[in-house]
N, C-alpha and C. Protein backbone atom coordinates (compact mmCIF):
# COMPACT_ATOMS: atom_id res chain seq x y z
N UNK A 1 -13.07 -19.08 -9.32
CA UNK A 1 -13.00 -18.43 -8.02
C UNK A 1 -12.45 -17.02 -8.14
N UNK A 2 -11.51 -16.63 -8.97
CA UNK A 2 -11.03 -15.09 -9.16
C UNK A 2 -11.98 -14.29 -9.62
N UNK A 3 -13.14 -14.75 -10.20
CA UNK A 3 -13.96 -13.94 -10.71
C UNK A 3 -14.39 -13.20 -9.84
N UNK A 4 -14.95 -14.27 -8.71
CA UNK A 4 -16.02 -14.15 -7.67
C UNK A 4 -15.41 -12.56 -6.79
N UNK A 5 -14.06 -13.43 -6.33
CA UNK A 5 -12.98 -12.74 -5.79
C UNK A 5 -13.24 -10.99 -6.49
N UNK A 6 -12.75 -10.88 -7.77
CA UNK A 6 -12.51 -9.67 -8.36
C UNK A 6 -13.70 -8.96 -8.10
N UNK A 7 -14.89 -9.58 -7.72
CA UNK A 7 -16.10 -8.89 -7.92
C UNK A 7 -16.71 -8.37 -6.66
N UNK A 8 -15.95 -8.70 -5.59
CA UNK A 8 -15.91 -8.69 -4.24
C UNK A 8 -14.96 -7.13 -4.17
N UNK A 9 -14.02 -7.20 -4.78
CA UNK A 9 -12.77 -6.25 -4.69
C UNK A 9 -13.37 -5.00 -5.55
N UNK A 10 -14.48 -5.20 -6.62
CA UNK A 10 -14.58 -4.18 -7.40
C UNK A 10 -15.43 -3.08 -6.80
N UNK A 11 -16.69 -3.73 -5.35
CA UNK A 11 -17.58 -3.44 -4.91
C UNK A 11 -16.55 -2.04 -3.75
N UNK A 12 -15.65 -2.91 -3.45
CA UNK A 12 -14.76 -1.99 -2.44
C UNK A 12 -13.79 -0.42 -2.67
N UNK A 13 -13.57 -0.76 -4.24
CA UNK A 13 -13.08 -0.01 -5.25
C UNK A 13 -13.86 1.93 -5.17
N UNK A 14 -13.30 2.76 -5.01
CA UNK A 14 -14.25 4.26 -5.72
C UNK A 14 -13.41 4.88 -6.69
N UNK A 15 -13.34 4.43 -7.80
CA UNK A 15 -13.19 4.77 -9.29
C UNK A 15 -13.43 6.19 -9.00
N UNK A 16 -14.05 6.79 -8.79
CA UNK A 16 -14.18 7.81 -9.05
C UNK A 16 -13.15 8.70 -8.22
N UNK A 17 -12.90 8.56 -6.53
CA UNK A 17 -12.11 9.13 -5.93
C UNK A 17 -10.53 8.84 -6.42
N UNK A 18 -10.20 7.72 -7.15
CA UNK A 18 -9.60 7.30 -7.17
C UNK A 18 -8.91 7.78 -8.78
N UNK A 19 -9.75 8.49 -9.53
CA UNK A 19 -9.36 9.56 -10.98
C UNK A 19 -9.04 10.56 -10.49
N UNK A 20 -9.46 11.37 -9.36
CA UNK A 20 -9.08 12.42 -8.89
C UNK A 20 -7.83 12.74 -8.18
N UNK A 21 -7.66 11.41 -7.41
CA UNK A 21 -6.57 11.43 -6.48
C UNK A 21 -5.27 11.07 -7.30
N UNK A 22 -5.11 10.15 -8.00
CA UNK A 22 -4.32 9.54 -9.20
C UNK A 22 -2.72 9.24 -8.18
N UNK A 23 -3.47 8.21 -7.62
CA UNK A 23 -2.61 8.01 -6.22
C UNK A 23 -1.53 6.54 -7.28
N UNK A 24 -0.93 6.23 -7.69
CA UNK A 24 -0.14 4.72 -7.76
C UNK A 24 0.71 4.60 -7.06
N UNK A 25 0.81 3.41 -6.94
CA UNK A 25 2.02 2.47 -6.42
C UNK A 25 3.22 2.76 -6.99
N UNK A 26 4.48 2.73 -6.17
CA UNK A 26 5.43 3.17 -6.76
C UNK A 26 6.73 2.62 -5.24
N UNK A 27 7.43 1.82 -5.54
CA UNK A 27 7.39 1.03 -7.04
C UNK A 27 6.36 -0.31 -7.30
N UNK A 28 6.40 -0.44 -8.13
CA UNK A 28 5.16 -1.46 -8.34
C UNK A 28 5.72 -2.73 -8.11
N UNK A 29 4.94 -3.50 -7.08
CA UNK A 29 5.19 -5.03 -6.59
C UNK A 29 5.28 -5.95 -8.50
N UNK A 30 5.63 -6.86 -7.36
CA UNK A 30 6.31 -7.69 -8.73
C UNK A 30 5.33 -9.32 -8.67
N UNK A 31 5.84 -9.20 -6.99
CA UNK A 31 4.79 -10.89 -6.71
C UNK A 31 4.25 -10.93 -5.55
N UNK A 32 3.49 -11.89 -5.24
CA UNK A 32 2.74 -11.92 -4.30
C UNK A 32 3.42 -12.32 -2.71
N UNK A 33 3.36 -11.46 -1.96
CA UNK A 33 4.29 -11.96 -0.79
C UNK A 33 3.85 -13.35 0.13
N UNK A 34 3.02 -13.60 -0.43
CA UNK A 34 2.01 -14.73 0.43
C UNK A 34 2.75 -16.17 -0.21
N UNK A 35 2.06 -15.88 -1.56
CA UNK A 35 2.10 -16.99 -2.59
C UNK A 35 3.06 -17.13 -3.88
N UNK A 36 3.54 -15.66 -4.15
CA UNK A 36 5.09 -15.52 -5.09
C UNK A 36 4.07 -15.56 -6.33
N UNK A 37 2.80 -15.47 -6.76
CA UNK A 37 2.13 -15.18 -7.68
C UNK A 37 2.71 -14.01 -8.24
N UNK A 38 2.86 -14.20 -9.55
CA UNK A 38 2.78 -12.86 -10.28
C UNK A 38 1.70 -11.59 -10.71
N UNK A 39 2.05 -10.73 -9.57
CA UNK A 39 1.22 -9.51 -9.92
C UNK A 39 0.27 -9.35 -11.17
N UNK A 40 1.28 -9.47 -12.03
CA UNK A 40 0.93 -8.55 -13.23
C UNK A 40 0.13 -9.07 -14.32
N UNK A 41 -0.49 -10.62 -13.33
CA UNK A 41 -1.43 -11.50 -14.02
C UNK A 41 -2.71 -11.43 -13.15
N UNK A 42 -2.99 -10.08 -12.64
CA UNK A 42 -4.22 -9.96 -11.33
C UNK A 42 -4.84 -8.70 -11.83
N UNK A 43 -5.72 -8.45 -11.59
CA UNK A 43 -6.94 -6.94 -11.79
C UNK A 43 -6.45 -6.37 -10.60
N UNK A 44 -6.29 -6.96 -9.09
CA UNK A 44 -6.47 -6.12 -8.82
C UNK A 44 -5.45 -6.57 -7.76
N UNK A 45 -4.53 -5.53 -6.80
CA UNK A 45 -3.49 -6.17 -5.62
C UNK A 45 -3.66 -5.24 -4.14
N UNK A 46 -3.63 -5.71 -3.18
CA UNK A 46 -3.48 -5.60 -1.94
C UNK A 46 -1.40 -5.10 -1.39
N UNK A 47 -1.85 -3.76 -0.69
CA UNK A 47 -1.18 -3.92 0.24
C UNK A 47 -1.37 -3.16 1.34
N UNK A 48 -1.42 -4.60 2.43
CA UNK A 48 -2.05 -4.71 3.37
C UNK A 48 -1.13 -5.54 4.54
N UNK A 49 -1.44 -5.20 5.95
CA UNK A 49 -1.74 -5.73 6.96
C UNK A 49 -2.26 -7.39 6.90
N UNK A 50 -1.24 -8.56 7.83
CA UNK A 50 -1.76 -9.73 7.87
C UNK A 50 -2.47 -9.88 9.14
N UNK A 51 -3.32 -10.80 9.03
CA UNK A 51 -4.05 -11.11 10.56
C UNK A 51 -3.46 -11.29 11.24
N UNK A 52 -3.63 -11.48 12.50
CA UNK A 52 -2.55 -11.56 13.63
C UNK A 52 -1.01 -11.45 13.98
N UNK A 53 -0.60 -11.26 12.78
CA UNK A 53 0.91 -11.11 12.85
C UNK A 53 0.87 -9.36 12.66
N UNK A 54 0.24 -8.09 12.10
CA UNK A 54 0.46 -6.84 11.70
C UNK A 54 1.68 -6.84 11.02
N UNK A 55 2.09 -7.58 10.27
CA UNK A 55 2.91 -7.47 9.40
C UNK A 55 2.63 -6.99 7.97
N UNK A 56 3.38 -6.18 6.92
CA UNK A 56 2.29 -5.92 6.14
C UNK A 56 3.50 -6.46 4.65
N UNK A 57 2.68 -6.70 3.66
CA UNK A 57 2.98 -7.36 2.35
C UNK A 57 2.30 -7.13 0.78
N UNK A 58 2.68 -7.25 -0.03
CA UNK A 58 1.34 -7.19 -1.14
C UNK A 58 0.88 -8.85 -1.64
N UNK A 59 -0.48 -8.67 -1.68
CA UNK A 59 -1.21 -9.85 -1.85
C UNK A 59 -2.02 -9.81 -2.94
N UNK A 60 -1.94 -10.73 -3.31
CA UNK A 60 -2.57 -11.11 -4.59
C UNK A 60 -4.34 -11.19 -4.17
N UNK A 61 -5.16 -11.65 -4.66
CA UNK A 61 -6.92 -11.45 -4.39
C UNK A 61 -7.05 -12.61 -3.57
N UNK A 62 -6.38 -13.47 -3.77
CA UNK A 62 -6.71 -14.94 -3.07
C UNK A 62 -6.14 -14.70 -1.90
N UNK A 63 -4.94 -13.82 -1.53
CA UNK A 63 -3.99 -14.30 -0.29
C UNK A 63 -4.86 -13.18 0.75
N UNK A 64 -5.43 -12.57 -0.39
CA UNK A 64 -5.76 -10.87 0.44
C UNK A 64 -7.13 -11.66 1.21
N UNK A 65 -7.67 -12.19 0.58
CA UNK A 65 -9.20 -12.48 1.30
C UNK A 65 -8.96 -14.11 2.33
N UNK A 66 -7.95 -14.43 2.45
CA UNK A 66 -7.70 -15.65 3.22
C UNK A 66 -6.57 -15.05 4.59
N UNK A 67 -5.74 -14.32 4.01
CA UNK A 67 -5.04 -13.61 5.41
C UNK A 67 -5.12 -12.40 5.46
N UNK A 68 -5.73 -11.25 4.50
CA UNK A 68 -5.53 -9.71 4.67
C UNK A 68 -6.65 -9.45 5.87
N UNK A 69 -5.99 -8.42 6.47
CA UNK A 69 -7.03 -7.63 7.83
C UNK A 69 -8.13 -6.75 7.15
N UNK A 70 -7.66 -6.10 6.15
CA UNK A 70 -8.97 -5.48 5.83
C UNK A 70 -8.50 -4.27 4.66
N UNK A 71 -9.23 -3.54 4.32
CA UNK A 71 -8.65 -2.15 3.53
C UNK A 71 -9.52 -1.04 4.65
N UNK A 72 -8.41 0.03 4.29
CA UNK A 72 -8.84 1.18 4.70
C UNK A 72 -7.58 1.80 5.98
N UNK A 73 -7.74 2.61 6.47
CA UNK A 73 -6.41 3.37 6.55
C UNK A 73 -5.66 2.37 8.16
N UNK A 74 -4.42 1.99 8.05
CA UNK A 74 -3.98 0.83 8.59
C UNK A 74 -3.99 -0.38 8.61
N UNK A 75 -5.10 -0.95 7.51
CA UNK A 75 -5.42 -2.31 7.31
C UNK A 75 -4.60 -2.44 6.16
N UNK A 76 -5.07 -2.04 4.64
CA UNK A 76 -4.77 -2.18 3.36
C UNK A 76 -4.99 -1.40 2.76
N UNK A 77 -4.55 -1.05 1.48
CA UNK A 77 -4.34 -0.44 0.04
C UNK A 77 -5.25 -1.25 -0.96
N UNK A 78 -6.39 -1.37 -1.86
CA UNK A 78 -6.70 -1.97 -2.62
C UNK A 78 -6.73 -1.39 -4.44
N UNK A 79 -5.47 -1.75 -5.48
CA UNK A 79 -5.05 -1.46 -6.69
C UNK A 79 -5.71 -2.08 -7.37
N UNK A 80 -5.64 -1.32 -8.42
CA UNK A 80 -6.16 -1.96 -9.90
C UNK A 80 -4.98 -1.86 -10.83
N UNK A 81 -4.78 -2.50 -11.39
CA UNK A 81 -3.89 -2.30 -12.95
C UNK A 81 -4.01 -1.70 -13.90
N UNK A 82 -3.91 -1.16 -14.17
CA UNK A 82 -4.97 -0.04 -15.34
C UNK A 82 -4.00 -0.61 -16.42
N UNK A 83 -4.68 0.11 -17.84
CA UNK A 83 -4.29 -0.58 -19.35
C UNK A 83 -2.63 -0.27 -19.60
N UNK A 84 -1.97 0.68 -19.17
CA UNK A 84 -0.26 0.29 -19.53
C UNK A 84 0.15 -0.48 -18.37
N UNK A 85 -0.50 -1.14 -17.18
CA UNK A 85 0.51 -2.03 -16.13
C UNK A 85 0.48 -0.76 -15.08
N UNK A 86 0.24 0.01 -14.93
CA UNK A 86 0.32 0.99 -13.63
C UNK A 86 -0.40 0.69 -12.89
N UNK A 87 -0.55 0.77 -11.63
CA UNK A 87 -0.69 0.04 -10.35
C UNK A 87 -1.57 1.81 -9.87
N UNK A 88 -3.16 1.91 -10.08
CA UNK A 88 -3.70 2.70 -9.19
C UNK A 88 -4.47 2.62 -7.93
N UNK A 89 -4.57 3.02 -6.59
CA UNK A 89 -5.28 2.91 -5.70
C UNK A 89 -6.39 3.62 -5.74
N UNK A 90 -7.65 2.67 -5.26
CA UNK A 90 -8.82 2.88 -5.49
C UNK A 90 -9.77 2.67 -4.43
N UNK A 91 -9.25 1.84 -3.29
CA UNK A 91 -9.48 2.04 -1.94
C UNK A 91 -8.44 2.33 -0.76
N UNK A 92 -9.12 2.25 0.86
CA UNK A 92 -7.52 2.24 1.79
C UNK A 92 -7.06 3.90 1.10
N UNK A 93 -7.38 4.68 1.32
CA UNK A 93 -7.33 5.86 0.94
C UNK A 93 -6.96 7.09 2.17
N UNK A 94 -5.34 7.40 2.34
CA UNK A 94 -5.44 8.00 3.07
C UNK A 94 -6.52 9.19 3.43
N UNK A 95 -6.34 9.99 4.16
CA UNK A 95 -7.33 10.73 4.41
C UNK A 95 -6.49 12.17 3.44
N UNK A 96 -7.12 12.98 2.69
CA UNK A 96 -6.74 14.16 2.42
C UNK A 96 -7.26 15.56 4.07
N UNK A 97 -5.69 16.47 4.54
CA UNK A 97 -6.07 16.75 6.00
C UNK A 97 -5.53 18.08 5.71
N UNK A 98 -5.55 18.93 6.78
CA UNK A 98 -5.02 20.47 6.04
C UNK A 98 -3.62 20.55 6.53
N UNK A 99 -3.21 19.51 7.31
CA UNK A 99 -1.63 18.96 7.26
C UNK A 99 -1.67 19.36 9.02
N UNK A 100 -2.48 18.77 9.66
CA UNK A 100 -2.47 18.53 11.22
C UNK A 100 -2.27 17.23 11.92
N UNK A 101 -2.70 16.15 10.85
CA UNK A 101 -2.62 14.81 11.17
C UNK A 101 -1.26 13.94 10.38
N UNK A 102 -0.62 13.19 11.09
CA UNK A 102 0.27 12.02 10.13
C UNK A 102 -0.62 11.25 9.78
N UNK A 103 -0.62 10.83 8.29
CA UNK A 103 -1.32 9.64 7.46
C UNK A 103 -0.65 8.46 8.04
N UNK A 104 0.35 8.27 8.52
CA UNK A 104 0.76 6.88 8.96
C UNK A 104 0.23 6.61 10.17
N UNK A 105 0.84 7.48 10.89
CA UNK A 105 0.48 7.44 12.56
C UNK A 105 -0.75 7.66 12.76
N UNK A 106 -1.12 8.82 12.77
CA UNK A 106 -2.76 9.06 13.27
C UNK A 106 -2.31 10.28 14.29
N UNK A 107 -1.27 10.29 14.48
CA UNK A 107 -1.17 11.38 15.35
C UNK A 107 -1.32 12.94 15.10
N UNK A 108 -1.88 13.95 16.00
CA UNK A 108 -1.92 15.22 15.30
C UNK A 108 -1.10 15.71 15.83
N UNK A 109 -0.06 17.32 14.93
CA UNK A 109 0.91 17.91 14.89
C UNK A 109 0.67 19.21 14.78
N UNK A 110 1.54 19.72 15.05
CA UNK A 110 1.59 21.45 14.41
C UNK A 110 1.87 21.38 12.67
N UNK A 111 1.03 21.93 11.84
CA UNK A 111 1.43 22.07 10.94
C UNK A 111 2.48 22.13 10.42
N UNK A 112 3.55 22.99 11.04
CA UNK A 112 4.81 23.21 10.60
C UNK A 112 5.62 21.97 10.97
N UNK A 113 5.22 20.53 11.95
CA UNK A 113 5.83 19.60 11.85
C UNK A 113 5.97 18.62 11.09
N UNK A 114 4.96 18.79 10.02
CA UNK A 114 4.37 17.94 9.30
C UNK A 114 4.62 18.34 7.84
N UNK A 115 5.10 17.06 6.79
CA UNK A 115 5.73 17.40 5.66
C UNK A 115 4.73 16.69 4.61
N UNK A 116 4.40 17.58 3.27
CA UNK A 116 3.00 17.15 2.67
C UNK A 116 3.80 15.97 1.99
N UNK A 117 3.84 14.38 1.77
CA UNK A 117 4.63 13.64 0.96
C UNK A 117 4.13 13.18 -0.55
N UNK A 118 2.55 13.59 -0.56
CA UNK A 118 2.30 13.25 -1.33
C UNK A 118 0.49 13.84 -1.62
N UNK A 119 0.23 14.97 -2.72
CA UNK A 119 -1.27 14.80 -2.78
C UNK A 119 -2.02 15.03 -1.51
N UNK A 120 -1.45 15.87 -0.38
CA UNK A 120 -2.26 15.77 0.70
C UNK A 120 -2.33 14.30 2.09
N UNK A 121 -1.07 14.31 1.88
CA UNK A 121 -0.59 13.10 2.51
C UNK A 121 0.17 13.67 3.80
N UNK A 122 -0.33 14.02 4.46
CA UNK A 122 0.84 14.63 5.48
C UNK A 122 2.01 13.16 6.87
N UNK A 123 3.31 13.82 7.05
CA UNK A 123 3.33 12.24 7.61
C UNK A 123 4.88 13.46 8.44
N UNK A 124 4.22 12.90 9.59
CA UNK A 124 5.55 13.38 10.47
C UNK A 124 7.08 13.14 10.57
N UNK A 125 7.83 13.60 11.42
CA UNK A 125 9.58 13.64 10.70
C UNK A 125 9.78 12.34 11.37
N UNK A 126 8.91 11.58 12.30
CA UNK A 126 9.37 10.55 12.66
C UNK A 126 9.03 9.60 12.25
N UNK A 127 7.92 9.42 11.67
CA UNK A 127 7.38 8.35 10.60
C UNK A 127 8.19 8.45 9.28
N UNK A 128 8.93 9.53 8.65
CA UNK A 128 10.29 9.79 7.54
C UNK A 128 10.47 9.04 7.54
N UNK A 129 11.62 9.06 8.95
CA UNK A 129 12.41 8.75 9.43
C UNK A 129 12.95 7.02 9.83
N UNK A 130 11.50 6.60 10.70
CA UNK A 130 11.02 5.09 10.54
C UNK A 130 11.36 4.51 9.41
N UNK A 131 10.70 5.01 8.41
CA UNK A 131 10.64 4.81 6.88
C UNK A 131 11.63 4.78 6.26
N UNK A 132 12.54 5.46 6.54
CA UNK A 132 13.86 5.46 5.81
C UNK A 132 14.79 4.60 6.41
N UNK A 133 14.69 4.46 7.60
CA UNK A 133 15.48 3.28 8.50
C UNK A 133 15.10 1.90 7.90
N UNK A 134 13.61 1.53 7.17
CA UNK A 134 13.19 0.02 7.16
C UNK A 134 14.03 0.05 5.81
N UNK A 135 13.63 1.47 5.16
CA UNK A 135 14.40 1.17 3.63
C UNK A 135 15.74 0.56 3.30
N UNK A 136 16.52 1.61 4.17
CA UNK A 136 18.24 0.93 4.70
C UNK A 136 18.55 0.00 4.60
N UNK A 137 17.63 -0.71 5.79
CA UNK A 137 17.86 -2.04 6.68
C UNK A 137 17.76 -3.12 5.01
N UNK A 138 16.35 -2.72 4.02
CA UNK A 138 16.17 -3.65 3.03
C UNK A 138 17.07 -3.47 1.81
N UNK A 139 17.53 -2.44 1.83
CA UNK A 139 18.94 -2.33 1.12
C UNK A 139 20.10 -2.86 1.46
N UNK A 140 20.61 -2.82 2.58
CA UNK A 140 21.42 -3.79 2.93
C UNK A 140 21.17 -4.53 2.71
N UNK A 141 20.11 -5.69 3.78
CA UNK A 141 19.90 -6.99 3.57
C UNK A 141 20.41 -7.07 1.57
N UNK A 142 19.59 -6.62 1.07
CA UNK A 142 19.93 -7.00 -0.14
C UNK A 142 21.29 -6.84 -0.70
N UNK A 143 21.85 -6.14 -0.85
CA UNK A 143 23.44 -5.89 -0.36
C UNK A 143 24.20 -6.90 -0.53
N UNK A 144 23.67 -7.56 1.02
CA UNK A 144 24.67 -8.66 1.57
C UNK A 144 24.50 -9.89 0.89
N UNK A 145 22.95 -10.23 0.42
CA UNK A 145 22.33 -11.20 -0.56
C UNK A 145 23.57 -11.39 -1.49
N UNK A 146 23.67 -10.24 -2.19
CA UNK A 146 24.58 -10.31 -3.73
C UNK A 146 26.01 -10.48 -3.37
N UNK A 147 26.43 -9.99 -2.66
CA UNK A 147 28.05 -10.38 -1.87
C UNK A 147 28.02 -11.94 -1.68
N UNK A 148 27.10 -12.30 -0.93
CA UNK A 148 27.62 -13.68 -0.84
C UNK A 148 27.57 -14.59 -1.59
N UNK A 149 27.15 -14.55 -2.44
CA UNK A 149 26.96 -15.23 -3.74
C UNK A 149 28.40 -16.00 -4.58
């Protein structure tokens, strides 16, 4: 069945945009948030958006095609592993913009509100900001994990 799977995922894949852009994951998932599968035994990983919940996770090929919403910009991220273990994206491709639009949001800005984060990635001070608040919140939590121990 992974074959089938991988061959489904490869069709979705542009190798080619995807040498140019030389977009990876960072930091690179470890396991599967669905199923606790280990990544680093997969071609290829999801992170993505779940069905009906919009919650988002990385998924392994099996979890991605049984609960992922989709790839492409707000759905999912679709990676490959390349030969040292690096984690490249090859679909779900933000948009490259002349820095008027947030890649997260969708919303458009004045240029000067908008900060390039990455390769043509533009993403507003409040989407940062969002972003740095969830980070916190998962630093703590983890934090408190190791304290109570």
């Amino acid at each position: 069945m992974s074959d089938s799977i991988n061959v489904k995922l490869s069709k979705l894949a542009d190798l080619k945009k995807a040498k140019e852009r030389q977009v990876h994951s960072s930091p690179d998932p470890e396991t599967c948030g669905m199923c606790s599968k280990d990544l680093k035994e997969e071609k290829y990983y999801v992170d993505g958006a779940l069905k009906l919940s919009g919650a988002w996770t990385y998924m392994c090929p099996k979890c991605f095609f049984e609960h992922g919403e989709g790839i492409g910009l707000g759905e999912g991220q679709l990676y490959i592993q390349e030969t040292d273990g690096s984690w490249l994206l090859v679909a779900g491709f933000c948009p490259i913009n002349d820095g008027s639009t947030c890649a997260f949001c969708g919303e458009e800005f004045d240029k000067k509100d908008l900060v390039d984060v990455k390769n043509g990635e533009w993403m507003c001070v409040s989407c940062i900001e969002e972003g740095s608040s969830v980070i916190r919140q998962v630093i703590e939590q983890k934090r408190n994990k190791n304290t109570d121990k």
